[in-house]
C-alpha atoms as a PDB file:
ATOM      1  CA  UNK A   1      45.985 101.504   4.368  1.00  0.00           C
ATOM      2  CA  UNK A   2      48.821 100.712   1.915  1.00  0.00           C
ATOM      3  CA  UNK A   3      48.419 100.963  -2.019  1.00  0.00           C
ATOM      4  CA  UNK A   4      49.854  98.109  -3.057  1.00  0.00           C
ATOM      5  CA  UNK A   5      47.720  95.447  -4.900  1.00  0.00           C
ATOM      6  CA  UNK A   6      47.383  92.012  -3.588  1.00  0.00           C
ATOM      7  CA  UNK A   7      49.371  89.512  -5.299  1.00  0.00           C
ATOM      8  CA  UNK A   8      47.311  87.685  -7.726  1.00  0.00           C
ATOM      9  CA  UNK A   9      46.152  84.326  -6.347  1.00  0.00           C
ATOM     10  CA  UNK A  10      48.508  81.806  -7.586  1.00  0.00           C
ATOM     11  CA  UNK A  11      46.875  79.701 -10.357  1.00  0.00           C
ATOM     12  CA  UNK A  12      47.055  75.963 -10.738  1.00  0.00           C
ATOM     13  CA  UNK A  13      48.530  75.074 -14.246  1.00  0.00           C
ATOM     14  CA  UNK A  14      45.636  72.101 -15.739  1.00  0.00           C
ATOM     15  CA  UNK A  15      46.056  68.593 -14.801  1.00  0.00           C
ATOM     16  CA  UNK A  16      46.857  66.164 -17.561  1.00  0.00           C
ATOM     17  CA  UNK A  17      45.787  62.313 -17.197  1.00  0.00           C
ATOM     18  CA  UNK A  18      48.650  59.783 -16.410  1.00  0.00           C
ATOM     19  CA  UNK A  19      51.797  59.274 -15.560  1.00  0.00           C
ATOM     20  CA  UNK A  20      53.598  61.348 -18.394  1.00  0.00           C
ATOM     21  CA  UNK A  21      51.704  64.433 -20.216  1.00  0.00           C
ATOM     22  CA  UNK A  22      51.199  63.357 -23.918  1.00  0.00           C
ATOM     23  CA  UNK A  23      49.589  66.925 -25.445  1.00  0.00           C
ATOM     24  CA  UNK A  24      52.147  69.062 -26.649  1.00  0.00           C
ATOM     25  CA  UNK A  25      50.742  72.452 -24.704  1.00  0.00           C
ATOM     26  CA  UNK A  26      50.890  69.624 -21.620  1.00  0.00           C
ATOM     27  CA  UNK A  27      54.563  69.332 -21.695  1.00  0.00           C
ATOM     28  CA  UNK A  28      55.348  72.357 -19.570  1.00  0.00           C
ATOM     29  CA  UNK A  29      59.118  71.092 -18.746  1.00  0.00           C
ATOM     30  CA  UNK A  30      60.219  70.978 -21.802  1.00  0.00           C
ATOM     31  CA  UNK A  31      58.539  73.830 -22.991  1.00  0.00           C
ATOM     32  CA  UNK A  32      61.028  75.764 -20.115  1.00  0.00           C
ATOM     33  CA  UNK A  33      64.477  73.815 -20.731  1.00  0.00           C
ATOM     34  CA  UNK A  34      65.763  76.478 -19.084  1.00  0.00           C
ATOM     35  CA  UNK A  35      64.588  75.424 -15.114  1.00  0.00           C
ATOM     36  CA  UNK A  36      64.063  71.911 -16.589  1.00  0.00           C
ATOM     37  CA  UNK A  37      66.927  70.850 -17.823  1.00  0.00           C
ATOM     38  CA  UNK A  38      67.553  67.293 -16.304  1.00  0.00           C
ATOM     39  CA  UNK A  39      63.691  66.551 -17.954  1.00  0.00           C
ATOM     40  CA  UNK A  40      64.675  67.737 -21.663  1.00  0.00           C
ATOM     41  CA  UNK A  41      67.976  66.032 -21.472  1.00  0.00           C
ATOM     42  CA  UNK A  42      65.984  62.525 -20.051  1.00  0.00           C
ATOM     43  CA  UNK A  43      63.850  62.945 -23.446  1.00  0.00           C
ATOM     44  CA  UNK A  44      67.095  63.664 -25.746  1.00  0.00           C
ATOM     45  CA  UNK A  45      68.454  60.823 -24.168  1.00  0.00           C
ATOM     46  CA  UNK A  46      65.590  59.266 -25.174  1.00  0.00           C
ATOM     47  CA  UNK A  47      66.350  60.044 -28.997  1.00  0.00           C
ATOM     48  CA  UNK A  48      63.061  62.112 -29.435  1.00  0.00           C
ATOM     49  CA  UNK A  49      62.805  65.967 -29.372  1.00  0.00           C
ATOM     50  CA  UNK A  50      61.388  67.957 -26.817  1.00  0.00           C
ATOM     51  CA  UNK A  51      58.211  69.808 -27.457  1.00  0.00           C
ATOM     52  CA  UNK A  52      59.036  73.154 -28.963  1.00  0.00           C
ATOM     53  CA  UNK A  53      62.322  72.614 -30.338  1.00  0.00           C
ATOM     54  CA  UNK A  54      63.895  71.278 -33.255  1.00  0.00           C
ATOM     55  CA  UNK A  55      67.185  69.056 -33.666  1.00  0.00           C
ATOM     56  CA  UNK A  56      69.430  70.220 -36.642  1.00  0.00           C
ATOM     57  CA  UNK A  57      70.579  67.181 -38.716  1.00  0.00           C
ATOM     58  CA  UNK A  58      74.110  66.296 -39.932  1.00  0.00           C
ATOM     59  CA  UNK A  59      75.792  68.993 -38.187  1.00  0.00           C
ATOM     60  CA  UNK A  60      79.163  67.741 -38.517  1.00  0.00           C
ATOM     61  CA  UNK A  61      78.508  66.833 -42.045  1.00  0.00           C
ATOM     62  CA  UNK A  62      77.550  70.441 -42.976  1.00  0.00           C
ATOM     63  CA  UNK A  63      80.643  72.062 -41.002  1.00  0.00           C
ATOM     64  CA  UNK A  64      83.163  70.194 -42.683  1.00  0.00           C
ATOM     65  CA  UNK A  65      81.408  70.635 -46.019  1.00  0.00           C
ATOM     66  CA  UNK A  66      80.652  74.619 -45.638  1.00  0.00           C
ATOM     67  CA  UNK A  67      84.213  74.944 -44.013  1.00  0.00           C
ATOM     68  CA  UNK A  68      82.776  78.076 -42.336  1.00  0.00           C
ATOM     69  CA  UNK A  69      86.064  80.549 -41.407  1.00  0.00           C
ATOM     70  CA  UNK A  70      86.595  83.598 -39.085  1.00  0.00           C
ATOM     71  CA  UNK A  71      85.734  86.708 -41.395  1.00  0.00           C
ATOM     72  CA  UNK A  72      83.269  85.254 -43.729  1.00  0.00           C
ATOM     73  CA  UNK A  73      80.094  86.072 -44.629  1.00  0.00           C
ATOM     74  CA  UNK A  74      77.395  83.260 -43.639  1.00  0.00           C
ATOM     75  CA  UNK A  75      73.843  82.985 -44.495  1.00  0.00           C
ATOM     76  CA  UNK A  76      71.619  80.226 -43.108  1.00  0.00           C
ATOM     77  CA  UNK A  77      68.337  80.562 -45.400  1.00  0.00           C
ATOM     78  CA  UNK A  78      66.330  78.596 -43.097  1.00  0.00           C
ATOM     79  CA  UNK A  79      67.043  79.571 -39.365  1.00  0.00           C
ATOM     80  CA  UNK A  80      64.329  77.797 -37.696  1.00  0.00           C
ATOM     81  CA  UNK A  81      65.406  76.608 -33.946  1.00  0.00           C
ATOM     82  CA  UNK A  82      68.571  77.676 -34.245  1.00  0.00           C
ATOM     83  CA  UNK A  83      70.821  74.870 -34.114  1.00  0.00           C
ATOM     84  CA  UNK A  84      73.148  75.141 -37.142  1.00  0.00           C
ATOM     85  CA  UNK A  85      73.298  78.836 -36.860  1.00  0.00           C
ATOM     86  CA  UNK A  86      74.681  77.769 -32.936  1.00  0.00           C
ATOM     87  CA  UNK A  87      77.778  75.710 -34.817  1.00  0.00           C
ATOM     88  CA  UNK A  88      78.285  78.183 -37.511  1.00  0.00           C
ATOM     89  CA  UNK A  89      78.969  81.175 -35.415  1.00  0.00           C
ATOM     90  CA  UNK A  90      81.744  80.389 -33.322  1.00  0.00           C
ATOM     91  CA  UNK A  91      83.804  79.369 -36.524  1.00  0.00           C
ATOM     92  CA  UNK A  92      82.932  82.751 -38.147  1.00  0.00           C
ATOM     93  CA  UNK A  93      85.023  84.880 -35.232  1.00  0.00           C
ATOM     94  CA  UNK A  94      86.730  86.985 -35.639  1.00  0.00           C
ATOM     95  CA  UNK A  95      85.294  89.446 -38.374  1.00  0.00           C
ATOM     96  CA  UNK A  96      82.820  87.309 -39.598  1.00  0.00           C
ATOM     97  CA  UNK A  97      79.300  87.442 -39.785  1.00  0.00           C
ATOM     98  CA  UNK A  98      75.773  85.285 -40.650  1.00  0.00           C
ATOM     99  CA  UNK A  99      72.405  86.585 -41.063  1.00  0.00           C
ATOM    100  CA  UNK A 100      69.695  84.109 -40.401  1.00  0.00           C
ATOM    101  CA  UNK A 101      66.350  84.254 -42.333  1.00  0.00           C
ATOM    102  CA  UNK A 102      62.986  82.651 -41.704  1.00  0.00           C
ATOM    103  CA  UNK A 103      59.795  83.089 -42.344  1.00  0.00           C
ATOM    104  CA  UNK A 104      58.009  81.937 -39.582  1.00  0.00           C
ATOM    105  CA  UNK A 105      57.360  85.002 -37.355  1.00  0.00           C
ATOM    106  CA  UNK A 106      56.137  82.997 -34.008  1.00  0.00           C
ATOM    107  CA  UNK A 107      59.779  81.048 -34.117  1.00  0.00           C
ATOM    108  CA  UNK A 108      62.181  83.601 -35.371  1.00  0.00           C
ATOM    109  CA  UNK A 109      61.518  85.543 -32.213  1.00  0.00           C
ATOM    110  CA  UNK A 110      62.383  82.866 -29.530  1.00  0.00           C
ATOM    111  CA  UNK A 111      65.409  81.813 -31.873  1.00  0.00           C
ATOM    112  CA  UNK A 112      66.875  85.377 -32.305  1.00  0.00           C
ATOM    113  CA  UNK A 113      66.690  85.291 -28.255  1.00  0.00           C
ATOM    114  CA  UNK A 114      68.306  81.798 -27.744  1.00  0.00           C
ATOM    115  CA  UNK A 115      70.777  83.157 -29.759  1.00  0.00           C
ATOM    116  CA  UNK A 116      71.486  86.871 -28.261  1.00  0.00           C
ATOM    117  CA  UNK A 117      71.422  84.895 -25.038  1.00  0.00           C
ATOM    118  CA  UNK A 118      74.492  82.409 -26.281  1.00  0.00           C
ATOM    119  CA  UNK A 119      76.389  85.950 -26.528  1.00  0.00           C
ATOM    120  CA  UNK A 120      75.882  86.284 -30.405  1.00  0.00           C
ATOM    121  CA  UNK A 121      75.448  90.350 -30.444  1.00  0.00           C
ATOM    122  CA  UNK A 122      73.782  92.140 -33.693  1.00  0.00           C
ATOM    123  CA  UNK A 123      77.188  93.253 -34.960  1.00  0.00           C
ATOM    124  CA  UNK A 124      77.845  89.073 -35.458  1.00  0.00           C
ATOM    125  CA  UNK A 125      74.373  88.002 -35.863  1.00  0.00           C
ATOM    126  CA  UNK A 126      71.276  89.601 -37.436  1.00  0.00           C
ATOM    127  CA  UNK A 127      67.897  88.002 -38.063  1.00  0.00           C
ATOM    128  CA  UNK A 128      65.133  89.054 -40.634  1.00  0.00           C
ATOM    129  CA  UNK A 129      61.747  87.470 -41.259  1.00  0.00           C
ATOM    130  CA  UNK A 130      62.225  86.176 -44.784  1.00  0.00           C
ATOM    131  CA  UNK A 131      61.499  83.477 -46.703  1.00  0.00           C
ATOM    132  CA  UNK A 132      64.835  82.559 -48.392  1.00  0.00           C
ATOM    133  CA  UNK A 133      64.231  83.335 -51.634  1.00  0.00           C
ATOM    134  CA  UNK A 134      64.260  87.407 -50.161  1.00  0.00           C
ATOM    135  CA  UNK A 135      67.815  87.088 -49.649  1.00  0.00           C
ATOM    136  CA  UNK A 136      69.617  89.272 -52.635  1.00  0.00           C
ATOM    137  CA  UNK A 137      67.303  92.194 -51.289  1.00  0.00           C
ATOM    138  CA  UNK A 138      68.603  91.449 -47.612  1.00  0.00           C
ATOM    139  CA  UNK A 139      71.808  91.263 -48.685  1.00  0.00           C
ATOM    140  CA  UNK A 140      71.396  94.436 -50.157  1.00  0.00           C
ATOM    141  CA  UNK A 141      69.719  96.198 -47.725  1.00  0.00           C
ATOM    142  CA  UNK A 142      72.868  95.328 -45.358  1.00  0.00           C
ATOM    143  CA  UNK A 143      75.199  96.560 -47.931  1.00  0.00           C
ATOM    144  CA  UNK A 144      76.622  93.303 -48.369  1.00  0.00           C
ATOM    145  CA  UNK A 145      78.270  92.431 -51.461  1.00  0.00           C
ATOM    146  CA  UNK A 146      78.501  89.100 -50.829  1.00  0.00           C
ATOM    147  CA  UNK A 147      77.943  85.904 -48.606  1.00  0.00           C
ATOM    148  CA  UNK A 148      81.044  83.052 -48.802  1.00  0.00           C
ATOM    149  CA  UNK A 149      79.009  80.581 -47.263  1.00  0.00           C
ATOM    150  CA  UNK A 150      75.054  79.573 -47.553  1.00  0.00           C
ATOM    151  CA  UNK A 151      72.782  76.832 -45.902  1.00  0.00           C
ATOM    152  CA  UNK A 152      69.388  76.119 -46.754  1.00  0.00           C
ATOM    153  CA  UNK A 153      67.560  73.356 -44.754  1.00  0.00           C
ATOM    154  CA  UNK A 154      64.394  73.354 -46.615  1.00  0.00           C
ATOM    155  CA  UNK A 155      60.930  72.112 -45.259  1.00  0.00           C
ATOM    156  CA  UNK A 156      59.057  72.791 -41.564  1.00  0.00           C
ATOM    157  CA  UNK A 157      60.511  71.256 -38.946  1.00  0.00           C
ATOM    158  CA  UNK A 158      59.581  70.019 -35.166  1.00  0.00           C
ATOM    159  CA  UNK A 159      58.314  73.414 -33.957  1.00  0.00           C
ATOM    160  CA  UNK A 160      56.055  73.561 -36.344  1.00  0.00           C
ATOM    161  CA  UNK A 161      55.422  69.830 -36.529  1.00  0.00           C
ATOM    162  CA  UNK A 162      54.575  69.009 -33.069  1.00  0.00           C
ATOM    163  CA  UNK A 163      52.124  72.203 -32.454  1.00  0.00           C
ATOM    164  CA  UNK A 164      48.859  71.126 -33.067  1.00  0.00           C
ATOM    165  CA  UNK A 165      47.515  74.930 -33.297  1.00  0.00           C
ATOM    166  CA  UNK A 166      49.713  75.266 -36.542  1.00  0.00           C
ATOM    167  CA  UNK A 167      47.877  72.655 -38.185  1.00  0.00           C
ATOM    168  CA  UNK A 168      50.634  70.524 -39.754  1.00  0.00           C
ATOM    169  CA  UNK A 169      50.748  67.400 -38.503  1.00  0.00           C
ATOM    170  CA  UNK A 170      47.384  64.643 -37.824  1.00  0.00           C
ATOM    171  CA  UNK A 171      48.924  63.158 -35.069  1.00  0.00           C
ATOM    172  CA  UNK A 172      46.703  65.335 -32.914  1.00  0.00           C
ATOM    173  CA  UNK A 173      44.006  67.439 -34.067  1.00  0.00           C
ATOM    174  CA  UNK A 174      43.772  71.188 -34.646  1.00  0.00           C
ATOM    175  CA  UNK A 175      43.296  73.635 -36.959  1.00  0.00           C
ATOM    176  CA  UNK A 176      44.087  73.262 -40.715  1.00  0.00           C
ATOM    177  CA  UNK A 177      46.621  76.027 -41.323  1.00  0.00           C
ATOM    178  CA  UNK A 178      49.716  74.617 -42.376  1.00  0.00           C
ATOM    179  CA  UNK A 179      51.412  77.780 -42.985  1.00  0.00           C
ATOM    180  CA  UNK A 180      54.756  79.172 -42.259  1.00  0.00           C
ATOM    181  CA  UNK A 181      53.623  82.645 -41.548  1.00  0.00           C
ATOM    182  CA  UNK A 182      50.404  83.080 -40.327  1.00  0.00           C
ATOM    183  CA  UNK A 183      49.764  86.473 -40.923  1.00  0.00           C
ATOM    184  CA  UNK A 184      49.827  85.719 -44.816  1.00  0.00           C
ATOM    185  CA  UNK A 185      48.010  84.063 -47.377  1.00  0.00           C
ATOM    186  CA  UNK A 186      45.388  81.487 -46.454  1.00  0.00           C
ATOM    187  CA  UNK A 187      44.822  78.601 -44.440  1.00  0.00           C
ATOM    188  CA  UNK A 188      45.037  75.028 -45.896  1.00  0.00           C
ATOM    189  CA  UNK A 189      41.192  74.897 -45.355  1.00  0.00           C
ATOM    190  CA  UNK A 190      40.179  78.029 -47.353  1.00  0.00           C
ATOM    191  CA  UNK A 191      42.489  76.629 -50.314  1.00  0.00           C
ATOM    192  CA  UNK A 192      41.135  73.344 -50.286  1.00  0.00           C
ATOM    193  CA  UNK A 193      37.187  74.858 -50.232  1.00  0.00           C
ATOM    194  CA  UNK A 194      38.621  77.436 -53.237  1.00  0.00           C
ATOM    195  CA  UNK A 195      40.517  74.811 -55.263  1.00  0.00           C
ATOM    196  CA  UNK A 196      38.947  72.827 -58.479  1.00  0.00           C
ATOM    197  CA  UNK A 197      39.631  68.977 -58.493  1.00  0.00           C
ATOM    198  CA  UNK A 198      41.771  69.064 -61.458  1.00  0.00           C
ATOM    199  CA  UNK A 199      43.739  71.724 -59.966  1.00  0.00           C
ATOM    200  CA  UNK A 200      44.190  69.769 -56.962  1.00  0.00           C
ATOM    201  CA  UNK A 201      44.910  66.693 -58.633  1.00  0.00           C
ATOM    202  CA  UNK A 202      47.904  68.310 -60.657  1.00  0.00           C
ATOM    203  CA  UNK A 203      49.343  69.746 -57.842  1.00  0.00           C
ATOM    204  CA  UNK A 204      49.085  66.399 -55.913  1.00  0.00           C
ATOM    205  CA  UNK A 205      51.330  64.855 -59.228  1.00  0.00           C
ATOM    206  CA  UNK A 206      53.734  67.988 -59.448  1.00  0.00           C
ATOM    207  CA  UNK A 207      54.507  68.437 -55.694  1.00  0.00           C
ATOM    208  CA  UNK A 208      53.370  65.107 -54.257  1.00  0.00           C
ATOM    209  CA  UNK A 209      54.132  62.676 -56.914  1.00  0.00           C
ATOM    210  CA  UNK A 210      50.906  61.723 -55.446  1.00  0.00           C
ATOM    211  CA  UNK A 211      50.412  57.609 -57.491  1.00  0.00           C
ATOM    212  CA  UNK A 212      45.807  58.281 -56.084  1.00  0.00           C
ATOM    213  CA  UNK A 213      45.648  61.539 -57.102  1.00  0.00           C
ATOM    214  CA  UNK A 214      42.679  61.132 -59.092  1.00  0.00           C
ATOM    215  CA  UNK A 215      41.084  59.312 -56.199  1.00  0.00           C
ATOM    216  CA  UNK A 216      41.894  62.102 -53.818  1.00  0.00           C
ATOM    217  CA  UNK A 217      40.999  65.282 -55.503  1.00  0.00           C
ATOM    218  CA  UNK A 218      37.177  64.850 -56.248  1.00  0.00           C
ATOM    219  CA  UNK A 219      36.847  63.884 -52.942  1.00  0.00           C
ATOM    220  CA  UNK A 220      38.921  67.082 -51.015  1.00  0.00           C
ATOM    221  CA  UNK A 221      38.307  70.073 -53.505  1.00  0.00           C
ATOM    222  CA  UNK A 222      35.670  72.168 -53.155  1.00  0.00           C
ATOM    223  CA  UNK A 223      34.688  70.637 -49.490  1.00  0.00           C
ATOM    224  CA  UNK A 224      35.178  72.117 -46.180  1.00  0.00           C
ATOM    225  CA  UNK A 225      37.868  70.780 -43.784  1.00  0.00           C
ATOM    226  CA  UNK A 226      38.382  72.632 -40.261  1.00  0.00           C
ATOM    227  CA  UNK A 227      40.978  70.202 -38.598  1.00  0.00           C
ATOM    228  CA  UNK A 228      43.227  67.937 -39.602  1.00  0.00           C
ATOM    229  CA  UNK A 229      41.535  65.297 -38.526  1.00  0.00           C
ATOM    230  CA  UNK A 230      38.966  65.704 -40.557  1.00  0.00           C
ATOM    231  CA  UNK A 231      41.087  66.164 -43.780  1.00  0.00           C
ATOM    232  CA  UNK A 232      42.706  62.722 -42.593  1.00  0.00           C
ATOM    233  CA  UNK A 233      39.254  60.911 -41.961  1.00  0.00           C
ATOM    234  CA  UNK A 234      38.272  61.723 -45.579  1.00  0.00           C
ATOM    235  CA  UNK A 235      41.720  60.859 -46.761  1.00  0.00           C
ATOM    236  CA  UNK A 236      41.683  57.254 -44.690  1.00  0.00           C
ATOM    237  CA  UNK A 237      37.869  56.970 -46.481  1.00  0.00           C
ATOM    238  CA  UNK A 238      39.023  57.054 -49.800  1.00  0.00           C
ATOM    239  CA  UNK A 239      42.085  54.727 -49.769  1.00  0.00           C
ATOM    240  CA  UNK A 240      41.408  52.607 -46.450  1.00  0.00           C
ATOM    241  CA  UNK A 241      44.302  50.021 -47.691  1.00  0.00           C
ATOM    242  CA  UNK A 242      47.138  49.811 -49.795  1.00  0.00           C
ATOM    243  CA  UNK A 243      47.639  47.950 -52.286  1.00  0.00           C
ATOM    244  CA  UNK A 244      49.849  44.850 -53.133  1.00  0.00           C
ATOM    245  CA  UNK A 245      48.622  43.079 -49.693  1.00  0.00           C
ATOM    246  CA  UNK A 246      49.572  45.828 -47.818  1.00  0.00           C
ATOM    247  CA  UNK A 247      47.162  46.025 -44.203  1.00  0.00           C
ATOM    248  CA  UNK A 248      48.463  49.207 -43.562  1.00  0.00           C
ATOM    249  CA  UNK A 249      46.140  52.391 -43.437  1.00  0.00           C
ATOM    250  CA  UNK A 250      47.851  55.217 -46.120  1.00  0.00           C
ATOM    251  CA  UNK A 251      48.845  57.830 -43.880  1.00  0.00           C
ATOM    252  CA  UNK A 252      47.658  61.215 -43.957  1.00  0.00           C
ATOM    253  CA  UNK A 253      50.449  62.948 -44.213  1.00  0.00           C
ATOM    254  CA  UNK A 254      51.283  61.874 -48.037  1.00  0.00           C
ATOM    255  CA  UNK A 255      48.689  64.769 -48.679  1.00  0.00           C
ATOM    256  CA  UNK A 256      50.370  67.689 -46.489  1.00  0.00           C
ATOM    257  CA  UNK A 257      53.353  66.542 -48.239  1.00  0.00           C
ATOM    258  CA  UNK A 258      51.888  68.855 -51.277  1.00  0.00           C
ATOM    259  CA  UNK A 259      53.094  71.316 -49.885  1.00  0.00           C
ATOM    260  CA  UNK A 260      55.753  70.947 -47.612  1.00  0.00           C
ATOM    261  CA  UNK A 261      58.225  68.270 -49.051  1.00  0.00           C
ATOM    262  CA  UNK A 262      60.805  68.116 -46.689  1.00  0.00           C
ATOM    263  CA  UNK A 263      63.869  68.408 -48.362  1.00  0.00           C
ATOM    264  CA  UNK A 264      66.896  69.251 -47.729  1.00  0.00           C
ATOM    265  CA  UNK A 265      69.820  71.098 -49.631  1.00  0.00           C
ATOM    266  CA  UNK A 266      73.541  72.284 -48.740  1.00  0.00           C
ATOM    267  CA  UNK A 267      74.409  75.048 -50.476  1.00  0.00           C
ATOM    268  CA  UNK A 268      77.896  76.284 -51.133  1.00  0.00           C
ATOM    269  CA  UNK A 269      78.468  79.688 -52.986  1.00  0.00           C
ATOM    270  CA  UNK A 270      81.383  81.923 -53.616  1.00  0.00           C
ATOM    271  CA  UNK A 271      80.686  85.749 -53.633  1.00  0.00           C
ATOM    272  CA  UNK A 272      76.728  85.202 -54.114  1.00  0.00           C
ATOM    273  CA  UNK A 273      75.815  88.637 -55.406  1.00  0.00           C
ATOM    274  CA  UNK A 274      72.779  90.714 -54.019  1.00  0.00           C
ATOM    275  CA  UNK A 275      71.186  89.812 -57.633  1.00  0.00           C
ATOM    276  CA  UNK A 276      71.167  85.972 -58.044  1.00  0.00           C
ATOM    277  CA  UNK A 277      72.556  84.405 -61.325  1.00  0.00           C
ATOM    278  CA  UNK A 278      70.144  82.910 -63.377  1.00  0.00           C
ATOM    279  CA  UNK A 279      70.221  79.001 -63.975  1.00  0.00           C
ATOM    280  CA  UNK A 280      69.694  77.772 -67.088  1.00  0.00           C
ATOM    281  CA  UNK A 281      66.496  75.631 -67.740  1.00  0.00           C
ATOM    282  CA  UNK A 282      68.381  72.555 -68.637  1.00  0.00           C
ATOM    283  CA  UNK A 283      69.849  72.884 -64.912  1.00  0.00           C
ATOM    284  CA  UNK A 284      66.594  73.076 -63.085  1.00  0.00           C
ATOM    285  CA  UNK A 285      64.129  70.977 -61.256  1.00  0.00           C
ATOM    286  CA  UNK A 286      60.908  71.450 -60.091  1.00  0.00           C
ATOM    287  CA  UNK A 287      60.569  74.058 -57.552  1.00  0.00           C
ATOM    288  CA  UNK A 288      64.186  75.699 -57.709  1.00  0.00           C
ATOM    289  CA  UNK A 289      65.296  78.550 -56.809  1.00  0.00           C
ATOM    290  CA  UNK A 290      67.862  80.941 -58.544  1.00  0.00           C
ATOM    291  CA  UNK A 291      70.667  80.173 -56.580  1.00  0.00           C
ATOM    292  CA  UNK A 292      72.649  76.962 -57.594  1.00  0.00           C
ATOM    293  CA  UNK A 293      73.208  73.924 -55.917  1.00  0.00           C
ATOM    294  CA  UNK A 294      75.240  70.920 -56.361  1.00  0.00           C
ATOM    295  CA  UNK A 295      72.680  67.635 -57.170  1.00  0.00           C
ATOM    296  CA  UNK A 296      72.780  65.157 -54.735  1.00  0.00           C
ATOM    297  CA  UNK A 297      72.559  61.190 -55.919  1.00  0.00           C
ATOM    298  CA  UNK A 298      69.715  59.359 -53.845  1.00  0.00           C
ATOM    299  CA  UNK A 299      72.235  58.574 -51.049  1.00  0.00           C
ATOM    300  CA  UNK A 300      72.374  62.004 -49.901  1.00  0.00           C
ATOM    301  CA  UNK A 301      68.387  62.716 -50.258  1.00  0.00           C
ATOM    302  CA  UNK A 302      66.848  62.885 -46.675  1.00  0.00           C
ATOM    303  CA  UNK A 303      63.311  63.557 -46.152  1.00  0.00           C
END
């Protein structure tokens, strides 16, 4: 009698209702672009995203504005899928270098991978599971004196979006997480059941802007929301219409938006040292980091 184990029998992946599969872990196809490649370039075609990845916006603007040149010193603050980092590299060889930080430890993974596979080899390309605000001591833990070039893309993006089991989005329901990193802090739901009203009301006006933040915080702190669609069901209960004639439900989201503004920044520094320069007060808005940036008029906002 031979040794050798029978094959496991093959298993059936679930069946999804329809034509098209509509739940993200559903989309199995574009979850493997790799075999499927004529289905994820049907849905780009499309102009929507494939589940599980992440278009990078205004490429060509950020290229020509960086300048990125073979020898310098890169630094994309914000990793994520990937896609910048993709355009940045090439135009760094030879000699040059970027490091790529995130803080997202389920994506950085499958990024550094995508990357390594694209023929970007550790001594051009290193990744480190930071949130960008670690850089100066990644800079110099690397012995670097200096980066020429730096991109931060601030906010979450479709990964994280589109993945109902990181609980950012109400489009369909799942846990109420919302964080970057997992393996830190708490959950969305444990700081909501923590929070005081008036706490939660001025961080709805400081991060939010939030114009029913009043109306909203009585109702959210101190109260126990699993999923995100319950957060959203009390949220729709409290302001069921809009004002001004509006028929519109408020959407959800306006809440989550606490906490995860998306918005984005292009950074350009010269010889960015491994300790960042202060910025004066007068210089600062809400939320800034050290490291300067040029202001943008409303034009160039994009959220």
């Amino acid at each position: 009698m031979s040794d050798t184990p029978a094959p496991a029998p093959h298993k059936r992946r679930p069946r999804y209702s329809g034509k098209n599969p509509r739940r993200f872990e559903d989309k199995y196809k574009e979850h493997n672009p790799g075999r499927y490649a004529e289905t994820v370039e049907k849905v780009l075609a499309s102009g929507k995203t494939p589940a599980g990845t992440h278009r990078p916006i205004m490429v060509a603007e950020i290229l020509e504005l960086l300048a990125p040149k073979s020898g310098e010193v890169a630094v994309d603050c914000t990793l994520g899928y990937g896609g910048h980092a993709q355009e940045i590299l090439p135009r760094l060889a030879p000699g040059g270098k970027l490091l790529g930080l995130d803080a997202d430890p389920i994506e950085l993974p499958k990024t550094e991978a995508r990357l390594r596979a694209l023929g970007f080899g550790a001594e051009v390309f290193t990744a480190h599971r930071s949130n960008f605000a670690g850089l100066p001591q990644i800079l110099a833990a690397n012995e670097i004196v200096g980066a020429d070039l730096i991109l931060a893309d601030l906010g979450v993006s479709s990964m994280q979006i589109d993945d109902p089991a990181r609980g950012f989005s109400v489009k369909f329901d799942g846990p109420l997480d919302m964080r970057m990193n997992p393996q830190r802090g708490q959950p969305a739901s444990a700081f909501l059941a923590k929070i005081s009203s008036d706490a939660l009301a001025t961080l709805l006006v400081e991060y939010a802007d939030e114009p029913h933040a009043a109306m909203l915080a009585p109702v959210l702190a101190g109260k126990k929301f699993t999923t995100t669609k319950s957060l959203a069901t009390a949220i729709r209960a409290v302001l069921p219409r809009l004002k001004q004639g509006r028929l519109r439900p408020l959407h959800p989201p306006r809440l989550s938006g606490a906490a995860h503004c998306r918005e984005r920044r292009i950074l350009r520094a010269r010889h960015v040292s491994p300790q960042p320069a202060r910025v004066p007060e007068s210089r600062r808005t809400r939320g800034d980091s050290d490291i300067p940036f040029r202001r943008r008029s409303p034009r160039e906002k994009i959220f």
